[in-house]
PDB file of N, CA and C in Angstrom:
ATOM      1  N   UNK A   1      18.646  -0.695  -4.400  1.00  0.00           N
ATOM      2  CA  UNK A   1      17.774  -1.422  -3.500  1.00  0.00           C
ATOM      3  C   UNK A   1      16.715  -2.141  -4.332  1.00  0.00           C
ATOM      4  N   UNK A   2      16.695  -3.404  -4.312  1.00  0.00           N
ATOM      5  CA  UNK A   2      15.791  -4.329  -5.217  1.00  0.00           C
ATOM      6  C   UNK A   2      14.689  -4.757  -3.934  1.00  0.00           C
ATOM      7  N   UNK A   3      13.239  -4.720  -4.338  1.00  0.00           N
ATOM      8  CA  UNK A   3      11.898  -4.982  -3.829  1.00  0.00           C
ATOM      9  C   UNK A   3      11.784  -6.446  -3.419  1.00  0.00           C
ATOM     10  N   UNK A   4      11.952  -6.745  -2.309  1.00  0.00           N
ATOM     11  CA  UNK A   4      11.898  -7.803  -2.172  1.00  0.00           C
ATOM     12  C   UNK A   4      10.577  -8.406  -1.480  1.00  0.00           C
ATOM     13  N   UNK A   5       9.866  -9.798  -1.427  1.00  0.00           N
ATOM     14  CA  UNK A   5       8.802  -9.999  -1.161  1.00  0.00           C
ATOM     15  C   UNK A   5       7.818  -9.627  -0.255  1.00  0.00           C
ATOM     16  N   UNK A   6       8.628  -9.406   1.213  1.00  0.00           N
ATOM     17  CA  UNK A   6       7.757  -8.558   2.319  1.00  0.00           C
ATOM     18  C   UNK A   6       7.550  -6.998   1.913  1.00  0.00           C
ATOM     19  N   UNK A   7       8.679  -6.589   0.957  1.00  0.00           N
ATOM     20  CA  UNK A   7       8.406  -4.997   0.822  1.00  0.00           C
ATOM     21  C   UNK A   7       7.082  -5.075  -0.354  1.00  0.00           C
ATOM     22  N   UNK A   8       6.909  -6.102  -1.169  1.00  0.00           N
ATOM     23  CA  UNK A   8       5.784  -6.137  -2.167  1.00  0.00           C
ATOM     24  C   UNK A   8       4.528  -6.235  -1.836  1.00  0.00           C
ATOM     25  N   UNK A   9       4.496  -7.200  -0.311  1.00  0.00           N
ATOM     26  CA  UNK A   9       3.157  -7.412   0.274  1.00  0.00           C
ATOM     27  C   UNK A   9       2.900  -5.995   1.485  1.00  0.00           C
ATOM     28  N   UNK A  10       3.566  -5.604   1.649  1.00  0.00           N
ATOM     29  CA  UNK A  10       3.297  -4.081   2.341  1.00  0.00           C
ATOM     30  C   UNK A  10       2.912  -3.521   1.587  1.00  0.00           C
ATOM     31  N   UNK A  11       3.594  -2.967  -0.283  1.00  0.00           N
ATOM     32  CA  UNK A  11       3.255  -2.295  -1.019  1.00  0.00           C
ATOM     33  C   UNK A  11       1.748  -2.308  -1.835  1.00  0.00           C
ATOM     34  N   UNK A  12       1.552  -3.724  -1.567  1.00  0.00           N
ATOM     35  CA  UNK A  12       0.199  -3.965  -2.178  1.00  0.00           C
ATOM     36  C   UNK A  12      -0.994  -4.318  -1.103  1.00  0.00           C
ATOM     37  N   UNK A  13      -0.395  -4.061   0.114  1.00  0.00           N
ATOM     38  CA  UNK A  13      -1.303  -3.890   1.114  1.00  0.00           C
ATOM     39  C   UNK A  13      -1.835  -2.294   1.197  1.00  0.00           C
ATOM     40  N   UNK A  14      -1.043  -1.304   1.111  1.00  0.00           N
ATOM     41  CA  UNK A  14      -1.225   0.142   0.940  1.00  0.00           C
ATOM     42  C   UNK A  14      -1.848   0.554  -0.061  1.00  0.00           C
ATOM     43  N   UNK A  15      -1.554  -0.112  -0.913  1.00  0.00           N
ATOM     44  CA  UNK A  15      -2.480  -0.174  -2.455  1.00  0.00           C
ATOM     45  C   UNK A  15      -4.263  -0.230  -2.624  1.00  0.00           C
ATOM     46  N   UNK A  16      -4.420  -0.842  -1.278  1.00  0.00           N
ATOM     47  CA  UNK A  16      -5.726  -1.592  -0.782  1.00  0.00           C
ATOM     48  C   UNK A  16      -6.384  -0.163  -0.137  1.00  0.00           C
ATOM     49  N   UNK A  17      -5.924   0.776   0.232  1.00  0.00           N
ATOM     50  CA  UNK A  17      -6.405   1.640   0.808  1.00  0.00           C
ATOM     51  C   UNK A  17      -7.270   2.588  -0.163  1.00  0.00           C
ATOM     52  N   UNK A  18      -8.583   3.097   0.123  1.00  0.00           N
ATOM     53  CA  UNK A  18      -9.285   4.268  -0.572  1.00  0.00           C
ATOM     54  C   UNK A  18      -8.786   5.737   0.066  1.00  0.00           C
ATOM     55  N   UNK A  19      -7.629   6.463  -1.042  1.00  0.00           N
ATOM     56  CA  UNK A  19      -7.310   7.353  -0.642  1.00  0.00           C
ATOM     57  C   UNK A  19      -8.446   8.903  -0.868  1.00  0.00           C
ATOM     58  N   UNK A  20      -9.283   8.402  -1.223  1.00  0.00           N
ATOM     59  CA  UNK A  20     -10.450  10.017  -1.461  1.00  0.00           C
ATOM     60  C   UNK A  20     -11.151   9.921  -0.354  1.00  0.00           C
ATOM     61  N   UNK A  21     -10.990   8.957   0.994  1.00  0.00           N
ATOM     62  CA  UNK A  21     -11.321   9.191   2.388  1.00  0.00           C
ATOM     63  C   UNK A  21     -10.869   8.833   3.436  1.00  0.00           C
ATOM     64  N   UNK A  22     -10.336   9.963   4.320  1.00  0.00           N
ATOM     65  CA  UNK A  22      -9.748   9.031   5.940  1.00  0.00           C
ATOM     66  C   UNK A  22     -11.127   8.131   6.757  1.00  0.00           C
ATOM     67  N   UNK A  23     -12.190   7.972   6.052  1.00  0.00           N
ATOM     68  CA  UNK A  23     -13.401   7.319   6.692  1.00  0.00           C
ATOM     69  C   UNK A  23     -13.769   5.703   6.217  1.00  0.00           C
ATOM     70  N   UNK A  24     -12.915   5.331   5.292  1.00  0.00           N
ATOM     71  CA  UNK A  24     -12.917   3.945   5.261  1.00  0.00           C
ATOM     72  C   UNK A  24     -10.994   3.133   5.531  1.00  0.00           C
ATOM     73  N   UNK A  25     -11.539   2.272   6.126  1.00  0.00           N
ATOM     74  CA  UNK A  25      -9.985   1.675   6.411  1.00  0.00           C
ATOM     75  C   UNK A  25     -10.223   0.389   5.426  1.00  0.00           C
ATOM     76  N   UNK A  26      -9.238  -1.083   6.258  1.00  0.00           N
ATOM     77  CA  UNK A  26      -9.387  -2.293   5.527  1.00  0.00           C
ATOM     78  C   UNK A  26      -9.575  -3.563   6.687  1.00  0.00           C
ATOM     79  N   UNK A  27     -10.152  -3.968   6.307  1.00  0.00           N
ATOM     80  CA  UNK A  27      -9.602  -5.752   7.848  1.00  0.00           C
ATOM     81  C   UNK A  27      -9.485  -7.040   6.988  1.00  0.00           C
ATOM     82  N   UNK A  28      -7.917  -6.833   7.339  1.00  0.00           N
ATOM     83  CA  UNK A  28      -7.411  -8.616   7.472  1.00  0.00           C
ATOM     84  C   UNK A  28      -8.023  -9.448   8.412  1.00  0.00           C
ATOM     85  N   UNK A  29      -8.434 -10.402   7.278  1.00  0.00           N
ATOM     86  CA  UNK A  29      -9.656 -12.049   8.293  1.00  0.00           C
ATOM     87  C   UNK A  29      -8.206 -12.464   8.731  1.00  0.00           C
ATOM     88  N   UNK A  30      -8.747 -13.463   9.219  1.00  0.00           N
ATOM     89  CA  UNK A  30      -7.950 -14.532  10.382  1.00  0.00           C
ATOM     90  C   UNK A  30      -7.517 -15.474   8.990  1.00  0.00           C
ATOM     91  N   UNK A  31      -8.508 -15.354   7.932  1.00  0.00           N
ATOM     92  CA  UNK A  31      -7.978 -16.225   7.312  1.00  0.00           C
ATOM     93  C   UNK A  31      -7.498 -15.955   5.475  1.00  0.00           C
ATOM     94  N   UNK A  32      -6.774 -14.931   6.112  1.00  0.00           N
ATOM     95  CA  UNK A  32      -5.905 -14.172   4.986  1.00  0.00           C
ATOM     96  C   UNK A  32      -4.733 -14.956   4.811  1.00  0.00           C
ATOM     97  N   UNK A  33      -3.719 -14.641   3.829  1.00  0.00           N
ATOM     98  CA  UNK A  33      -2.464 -15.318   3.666  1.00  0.00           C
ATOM     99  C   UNK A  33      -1.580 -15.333   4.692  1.00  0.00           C
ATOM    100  N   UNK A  34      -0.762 -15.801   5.238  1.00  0.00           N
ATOM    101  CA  UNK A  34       0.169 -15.526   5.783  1.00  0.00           C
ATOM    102  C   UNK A  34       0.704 -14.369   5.831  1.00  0.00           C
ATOM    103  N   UNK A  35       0.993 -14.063   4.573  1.00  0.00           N
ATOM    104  CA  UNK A  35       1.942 -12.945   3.672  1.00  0.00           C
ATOM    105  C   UNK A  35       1.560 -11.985   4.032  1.00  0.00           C
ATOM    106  N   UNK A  36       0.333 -11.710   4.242  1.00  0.00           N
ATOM    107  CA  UNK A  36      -0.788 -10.635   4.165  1.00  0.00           C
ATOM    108  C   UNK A  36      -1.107 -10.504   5.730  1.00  0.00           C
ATOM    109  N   UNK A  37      -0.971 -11.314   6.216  1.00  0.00           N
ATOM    110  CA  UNK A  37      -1.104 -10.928   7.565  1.00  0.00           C
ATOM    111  C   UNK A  37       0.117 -10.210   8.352  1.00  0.00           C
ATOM    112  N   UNK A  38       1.411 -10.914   7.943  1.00  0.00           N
ATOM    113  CA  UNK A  38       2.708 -10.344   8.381  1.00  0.00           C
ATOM    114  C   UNK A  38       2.915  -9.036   7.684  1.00  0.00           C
ATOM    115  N   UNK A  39       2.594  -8.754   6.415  1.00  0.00           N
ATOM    116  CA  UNK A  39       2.666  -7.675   5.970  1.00  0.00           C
ATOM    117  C   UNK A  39       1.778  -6.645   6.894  1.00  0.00           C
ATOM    118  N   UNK A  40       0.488  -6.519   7.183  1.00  0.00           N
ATOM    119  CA  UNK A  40      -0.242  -6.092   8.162  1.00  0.00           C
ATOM    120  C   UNK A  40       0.502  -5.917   9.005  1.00  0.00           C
ATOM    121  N   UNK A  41       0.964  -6.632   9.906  1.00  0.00           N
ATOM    122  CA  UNK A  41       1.704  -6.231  11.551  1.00  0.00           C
ATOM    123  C   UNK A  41       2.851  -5.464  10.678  1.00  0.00           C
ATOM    124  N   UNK A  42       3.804  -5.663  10.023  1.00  0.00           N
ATOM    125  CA  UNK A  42       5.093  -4.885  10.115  1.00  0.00           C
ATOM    126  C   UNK A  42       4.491  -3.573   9.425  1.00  0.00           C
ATOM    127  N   UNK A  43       3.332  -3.117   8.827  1.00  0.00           N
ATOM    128  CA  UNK A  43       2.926  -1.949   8.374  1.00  0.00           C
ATOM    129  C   UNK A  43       2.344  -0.955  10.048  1.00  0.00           C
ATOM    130  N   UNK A  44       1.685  -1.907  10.527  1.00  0.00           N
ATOM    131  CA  UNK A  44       1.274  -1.468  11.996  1.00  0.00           C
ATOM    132  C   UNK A  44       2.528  -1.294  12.745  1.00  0.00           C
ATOM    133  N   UNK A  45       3.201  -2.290  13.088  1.00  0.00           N
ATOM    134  CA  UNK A  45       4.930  -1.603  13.821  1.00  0.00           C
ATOM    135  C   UNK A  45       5.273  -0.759  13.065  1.00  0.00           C
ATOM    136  N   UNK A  46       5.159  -0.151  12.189  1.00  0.00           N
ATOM    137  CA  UNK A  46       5.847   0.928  11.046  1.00  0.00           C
ATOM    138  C   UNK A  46       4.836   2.602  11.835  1.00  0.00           C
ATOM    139  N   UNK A  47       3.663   2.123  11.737  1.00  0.00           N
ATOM    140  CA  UNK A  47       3.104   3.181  12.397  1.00  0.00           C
ATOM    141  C   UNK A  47       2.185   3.553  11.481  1.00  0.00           C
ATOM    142  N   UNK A  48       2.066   2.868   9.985  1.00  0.00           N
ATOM    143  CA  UNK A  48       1.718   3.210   8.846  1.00  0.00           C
ATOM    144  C   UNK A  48       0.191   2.989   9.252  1.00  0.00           C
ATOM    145  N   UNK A  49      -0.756   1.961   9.887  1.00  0.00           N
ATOM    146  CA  UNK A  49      -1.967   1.565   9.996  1.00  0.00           C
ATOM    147  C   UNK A  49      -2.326   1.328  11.642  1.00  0.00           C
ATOM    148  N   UNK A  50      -3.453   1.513  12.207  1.00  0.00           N
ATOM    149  CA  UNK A  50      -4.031   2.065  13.088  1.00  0.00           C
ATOM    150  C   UNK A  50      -4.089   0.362  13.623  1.00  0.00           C
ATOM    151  N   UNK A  51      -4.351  -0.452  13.219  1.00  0.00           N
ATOM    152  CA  UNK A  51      -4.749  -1.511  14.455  1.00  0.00           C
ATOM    153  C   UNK A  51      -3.712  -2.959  13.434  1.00  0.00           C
ATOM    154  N   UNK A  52      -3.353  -3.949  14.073  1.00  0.00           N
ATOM    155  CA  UNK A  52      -2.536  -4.994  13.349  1.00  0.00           C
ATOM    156  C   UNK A  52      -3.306  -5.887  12.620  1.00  0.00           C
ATOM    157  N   UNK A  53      -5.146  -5.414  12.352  1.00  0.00           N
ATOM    158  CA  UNK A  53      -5.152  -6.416  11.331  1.00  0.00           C
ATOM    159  C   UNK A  53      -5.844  -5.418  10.112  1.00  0.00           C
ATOM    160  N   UNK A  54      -4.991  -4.421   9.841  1.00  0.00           N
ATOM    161  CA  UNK A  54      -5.455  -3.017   9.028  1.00  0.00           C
ATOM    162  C   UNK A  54      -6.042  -1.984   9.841  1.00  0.00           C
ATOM    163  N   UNK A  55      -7.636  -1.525  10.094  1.00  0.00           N
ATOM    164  CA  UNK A  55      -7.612  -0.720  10.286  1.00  0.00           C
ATOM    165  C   UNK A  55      -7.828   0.304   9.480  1.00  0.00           C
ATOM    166  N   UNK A  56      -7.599   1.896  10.039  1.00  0.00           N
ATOM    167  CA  UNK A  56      -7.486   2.965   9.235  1.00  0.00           C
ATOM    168  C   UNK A  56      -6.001   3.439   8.864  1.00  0.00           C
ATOM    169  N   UNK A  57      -5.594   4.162   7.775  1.00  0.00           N
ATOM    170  CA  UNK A  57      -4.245   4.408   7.806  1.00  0.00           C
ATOM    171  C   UNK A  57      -3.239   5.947   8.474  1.00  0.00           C
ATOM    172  N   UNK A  58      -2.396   5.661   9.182  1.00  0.00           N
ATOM    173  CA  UNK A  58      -2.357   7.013   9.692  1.00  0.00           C
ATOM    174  C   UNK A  58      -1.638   7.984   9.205  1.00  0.00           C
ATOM    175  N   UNK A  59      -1.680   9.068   9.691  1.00  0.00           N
ATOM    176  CA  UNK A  59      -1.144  10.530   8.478  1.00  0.00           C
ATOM    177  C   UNK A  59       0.555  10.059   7.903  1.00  0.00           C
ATOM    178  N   UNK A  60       1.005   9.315   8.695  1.00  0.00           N
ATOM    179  CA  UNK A  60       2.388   8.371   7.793  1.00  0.00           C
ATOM    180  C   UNK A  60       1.507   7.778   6.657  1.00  0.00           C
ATOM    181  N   UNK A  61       0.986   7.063   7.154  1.00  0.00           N
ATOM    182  CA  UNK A  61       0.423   5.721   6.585  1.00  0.00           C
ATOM    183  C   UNK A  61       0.095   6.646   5.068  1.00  0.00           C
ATOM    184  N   UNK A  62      -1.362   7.510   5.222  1.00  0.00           N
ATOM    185  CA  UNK A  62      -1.667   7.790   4.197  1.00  0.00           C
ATOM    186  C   UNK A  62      -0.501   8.498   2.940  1.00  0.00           C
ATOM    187  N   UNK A  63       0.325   9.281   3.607  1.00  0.00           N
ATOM    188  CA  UNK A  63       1.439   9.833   2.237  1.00  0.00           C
ATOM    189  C   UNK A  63       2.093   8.581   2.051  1.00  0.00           C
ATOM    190  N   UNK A  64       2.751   7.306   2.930  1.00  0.00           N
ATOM    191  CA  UNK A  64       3.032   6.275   2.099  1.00  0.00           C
ATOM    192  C   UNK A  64       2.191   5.192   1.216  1.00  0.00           C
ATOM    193  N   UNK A  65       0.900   5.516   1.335  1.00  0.00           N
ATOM    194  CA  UNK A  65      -0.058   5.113   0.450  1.00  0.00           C
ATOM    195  C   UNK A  65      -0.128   5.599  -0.929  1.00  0.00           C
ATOM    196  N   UNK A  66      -0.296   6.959  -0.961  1.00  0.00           N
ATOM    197  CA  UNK A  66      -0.289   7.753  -2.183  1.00  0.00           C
ATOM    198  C   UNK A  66       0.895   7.497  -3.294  1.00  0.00           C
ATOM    199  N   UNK A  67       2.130   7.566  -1.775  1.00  0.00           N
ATOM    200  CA  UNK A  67       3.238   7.185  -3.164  1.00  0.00           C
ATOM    201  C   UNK A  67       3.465   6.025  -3.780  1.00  0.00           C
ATOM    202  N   UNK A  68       3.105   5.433  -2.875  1.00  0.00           N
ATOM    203  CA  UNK A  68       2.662   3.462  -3.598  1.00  0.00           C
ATOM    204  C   UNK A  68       2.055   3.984  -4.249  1.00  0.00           C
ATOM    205  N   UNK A  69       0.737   4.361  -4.206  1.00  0.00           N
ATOM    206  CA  UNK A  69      -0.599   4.225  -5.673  1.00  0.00           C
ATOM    207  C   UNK A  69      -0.050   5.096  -6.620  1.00  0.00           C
ATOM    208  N   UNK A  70       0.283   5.898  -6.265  1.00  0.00           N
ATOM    209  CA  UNK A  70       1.414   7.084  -7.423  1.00  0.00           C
ATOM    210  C   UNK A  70       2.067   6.306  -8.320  1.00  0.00           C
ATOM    211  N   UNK A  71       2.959   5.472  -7.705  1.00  0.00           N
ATOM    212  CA  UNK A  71       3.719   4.561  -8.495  1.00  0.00           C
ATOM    213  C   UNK A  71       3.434   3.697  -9.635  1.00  0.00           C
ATOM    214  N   UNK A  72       2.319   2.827  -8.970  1.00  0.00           N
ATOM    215  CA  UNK A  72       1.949   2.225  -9.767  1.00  0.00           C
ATOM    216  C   UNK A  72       0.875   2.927 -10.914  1.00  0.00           C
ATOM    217  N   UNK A  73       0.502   3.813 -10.659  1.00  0.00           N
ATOM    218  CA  UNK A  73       0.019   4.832 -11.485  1.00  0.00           C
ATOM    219  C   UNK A  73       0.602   4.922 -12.257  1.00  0.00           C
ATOM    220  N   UNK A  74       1.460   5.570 -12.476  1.00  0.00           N
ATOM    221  CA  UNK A  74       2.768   5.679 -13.372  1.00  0.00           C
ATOM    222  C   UNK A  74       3.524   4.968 -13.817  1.00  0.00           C
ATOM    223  N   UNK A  75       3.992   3.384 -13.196  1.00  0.00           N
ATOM    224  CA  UNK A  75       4.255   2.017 -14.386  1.00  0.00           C
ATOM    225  C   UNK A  75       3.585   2.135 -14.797  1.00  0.00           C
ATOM    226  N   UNK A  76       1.971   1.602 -14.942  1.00  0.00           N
ATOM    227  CA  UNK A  76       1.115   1.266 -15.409  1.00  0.00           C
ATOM    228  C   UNK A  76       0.368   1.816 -16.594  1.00  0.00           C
ATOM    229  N   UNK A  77       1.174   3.176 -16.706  1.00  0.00           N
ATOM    230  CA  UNK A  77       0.335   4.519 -17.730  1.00  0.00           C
ATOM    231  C   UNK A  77       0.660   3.800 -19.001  1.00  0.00           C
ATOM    232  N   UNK A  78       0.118   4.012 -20.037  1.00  0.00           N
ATOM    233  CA  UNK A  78       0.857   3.922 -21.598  1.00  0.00           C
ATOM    234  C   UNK A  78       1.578   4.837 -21.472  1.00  0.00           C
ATOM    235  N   UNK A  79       2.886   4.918 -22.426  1.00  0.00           N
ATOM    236  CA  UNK A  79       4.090   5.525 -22.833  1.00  0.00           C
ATOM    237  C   UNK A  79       3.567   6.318 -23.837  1.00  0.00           C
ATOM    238  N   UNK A  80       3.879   7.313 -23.427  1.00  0.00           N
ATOM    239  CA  UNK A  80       3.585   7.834 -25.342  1.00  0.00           C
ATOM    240  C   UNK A  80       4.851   8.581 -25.499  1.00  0.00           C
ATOM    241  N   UNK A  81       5.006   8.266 -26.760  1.00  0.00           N
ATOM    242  CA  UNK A  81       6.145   8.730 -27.525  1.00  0.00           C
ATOM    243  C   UNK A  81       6.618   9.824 -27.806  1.00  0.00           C
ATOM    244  N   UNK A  82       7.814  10.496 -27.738  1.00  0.00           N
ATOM    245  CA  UNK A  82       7.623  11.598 -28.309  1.00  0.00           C
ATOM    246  C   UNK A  82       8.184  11.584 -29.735  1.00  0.00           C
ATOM    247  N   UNK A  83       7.865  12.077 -30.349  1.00  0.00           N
ATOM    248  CA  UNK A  83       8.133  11.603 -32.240  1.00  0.00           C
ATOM    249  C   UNK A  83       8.338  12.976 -32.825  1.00  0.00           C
ATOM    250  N   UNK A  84       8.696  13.913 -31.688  1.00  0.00           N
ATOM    251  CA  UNK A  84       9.067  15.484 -32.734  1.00  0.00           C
ATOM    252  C   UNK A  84      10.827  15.710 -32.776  1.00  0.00           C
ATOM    253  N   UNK A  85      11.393  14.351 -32.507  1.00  0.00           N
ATOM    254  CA  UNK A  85      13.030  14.476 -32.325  1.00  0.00           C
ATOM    255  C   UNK A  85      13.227  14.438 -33.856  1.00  0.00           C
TER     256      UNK A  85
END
């Protein structure tokens, strides 16, 4: 399964979330991208976020948040080597 553009703008919409509190959410303006707005509603039909222009994220929402930020956590790390082979 290859990532294709709506799954990237969901993924980096979830990304947007502060996971060290269920007390802050996010709001998409009126005059956000396109991308970013459709990503918004199909995260809200998903069940993932509380209102269609963000919102707070809901107990779906938040574990598919984590594993997005997880992720990119983990591309993003330096490699370190192991050099005792």
């Amino acid at each position: 399964m290859n990532y294709h553009a709506e799954l990237v703008a969901e993924l980096n919409l979830l990304n947007q979330f502060d996971l060290s509190t269920t007390q802050t959410g996010i709001k998409i303006h009126h005059d956000a991208s396109p991308e970013v707005i459709a990503a918004a509603q199909r995260l809200f039909d998903k069940g993932l976020i509380s209102q269609v222009d963000g919102g707070y994220l809901t107990d779906l929402g938040h574990q598919a948040a984590e594993y997005s930020q997880s992720l990119v956590s983990i591309l993003t790390s330096p490699v370190a080597l192991d050099t005792t082979c």
